[in-house]
N, C-alpha and C. Protein backbone atom coordinates (compact mmCIF):
# COMPACT_ATOMS: atom_id res chain seq x y z
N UNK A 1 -6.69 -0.25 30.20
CA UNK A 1 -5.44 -0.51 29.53
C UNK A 1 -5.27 0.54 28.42
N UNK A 2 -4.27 1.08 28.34
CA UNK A 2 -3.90 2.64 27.28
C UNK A 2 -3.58 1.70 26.43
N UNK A 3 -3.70 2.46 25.27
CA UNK A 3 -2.78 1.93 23.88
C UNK A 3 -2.26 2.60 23.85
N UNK A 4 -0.89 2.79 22.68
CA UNK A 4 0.16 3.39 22.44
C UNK A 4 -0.37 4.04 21.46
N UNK A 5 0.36 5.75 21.55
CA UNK A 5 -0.23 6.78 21.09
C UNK A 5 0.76 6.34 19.27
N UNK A 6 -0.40 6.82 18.28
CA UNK A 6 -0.12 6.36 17.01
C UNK A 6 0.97 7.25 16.58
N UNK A 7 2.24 6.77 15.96
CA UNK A 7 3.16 7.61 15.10
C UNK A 7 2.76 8.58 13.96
N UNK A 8 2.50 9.47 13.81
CA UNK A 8 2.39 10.34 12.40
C UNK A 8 3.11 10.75 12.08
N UNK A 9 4.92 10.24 12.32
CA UNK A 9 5.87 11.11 11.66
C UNK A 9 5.84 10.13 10.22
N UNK A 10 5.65 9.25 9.69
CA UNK A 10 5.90 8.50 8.49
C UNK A 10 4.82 9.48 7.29
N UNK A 11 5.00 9.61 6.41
CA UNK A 11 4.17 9.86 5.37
C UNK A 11 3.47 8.95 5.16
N UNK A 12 2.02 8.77 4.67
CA UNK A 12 1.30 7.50 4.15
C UNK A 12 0.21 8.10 3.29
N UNK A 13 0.29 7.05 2.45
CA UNK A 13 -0.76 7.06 1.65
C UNK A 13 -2.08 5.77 1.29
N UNK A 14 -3.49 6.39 1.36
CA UNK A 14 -4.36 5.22 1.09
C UNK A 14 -5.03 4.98 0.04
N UNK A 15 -4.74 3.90 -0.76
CA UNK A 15 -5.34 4.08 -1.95
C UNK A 15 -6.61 2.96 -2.20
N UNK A 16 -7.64 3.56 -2.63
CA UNK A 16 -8.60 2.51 -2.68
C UNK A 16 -9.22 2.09 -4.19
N UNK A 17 -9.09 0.85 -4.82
CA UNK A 17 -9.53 0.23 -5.66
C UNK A 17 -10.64 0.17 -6.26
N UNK A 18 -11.44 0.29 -7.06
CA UNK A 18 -12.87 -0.02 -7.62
C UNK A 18 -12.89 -1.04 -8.75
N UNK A 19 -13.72 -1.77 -8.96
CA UNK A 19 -14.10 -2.30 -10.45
C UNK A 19 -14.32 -3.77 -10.54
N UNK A 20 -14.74 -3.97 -11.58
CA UNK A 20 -15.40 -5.64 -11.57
C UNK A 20 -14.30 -6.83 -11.40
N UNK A 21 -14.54 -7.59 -10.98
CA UNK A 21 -14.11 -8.77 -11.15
C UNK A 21 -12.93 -9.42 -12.13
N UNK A 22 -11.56 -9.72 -12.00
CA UNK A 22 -10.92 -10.11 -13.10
C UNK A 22 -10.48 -8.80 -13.79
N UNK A 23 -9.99 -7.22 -13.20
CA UNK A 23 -10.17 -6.13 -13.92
C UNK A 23 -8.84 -5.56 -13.84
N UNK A 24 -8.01 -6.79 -13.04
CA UNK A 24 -6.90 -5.83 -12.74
C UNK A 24 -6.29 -5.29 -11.44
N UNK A 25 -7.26 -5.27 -10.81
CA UNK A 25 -6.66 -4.20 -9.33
C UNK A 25 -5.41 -4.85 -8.65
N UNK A 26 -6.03 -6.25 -8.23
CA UNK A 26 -4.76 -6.60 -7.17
C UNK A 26 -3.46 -6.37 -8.26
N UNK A 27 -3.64 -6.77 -9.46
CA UNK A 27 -2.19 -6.50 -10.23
C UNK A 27 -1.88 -5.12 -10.36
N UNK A 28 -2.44 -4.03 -10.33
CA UNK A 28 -2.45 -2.84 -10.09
C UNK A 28 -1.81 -3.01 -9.05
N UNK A 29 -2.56 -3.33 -7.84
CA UNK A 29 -1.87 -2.90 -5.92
C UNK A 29 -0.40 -3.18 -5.99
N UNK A 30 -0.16 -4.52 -6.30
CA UNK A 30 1.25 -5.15 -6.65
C UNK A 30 2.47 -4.56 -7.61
N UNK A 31 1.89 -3.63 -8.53
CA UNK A 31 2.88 -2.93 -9.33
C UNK A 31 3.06 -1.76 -8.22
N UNK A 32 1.90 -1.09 -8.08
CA UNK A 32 2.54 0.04 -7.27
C UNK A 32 3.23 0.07 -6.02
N UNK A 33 2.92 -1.34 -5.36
CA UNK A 33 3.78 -1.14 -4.30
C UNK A 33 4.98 -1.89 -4.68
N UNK A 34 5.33 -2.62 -5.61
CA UNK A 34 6.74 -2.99 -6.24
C UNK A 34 7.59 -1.33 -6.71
N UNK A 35 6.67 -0.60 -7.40
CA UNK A 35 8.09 0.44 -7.58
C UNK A 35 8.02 1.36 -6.33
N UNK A 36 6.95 1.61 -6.02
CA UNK A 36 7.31 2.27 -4.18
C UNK A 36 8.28 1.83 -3.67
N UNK A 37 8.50 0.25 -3.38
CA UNK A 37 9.93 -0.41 -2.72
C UNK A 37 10.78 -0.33 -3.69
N UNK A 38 10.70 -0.39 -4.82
CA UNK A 38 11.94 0.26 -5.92
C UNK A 38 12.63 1.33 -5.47
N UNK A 39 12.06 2.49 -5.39
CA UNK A 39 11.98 3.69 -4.99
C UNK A 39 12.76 4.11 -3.76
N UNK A 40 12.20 3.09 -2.74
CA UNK A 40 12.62 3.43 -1.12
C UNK A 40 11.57 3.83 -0.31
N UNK A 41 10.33 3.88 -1.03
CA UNK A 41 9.36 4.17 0.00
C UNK A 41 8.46 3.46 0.79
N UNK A 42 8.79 2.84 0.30
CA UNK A 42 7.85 1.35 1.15
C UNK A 42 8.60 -0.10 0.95
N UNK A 43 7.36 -1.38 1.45
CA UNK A 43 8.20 -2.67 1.08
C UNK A 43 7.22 -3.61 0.39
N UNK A 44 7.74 -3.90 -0.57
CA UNK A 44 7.14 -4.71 -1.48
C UNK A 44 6.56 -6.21 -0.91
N UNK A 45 5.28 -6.11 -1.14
CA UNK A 45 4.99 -7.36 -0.63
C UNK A 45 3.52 -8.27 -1.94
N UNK A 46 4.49 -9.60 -2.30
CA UNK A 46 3.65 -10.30 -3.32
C UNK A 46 1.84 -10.53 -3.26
N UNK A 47 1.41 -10.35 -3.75
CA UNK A 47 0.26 -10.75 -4.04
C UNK A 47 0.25 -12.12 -5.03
C-alpha cells in the first residue's frame, strides 16, 4: 500500500522547548502560535 507523497510547498517551522517544570513553555507554545494565526500564518490552537 503507497502513501501519499508529502507536500513541501507550505513553509514550516519546528520549534522545540526545554526547561523545568512549571517554567513556562506550553504558555510560550500558545503565545507563539496565537500571533502566528494573528499574523496569517498558521492556526491558533488553545492549550
Amino acid at each position: 500500500m503507497a502513501k501519499e507523497k508529502f507536500d513541501r510547498s507550505k513553509p514550516h517551522v519546528n520549534v522545540g522547548t526545554i526547561g523545568h517544570i512549571d517554567h513556562g513553555k506550553t504558555t510560550l507554545t500558545a503565545a507563539l502560535t496565537k500571533v502566528s494565526a494573528e499574523r496569517g500564518w498558521g492556526k491558533f490552537v488553545s492549550y
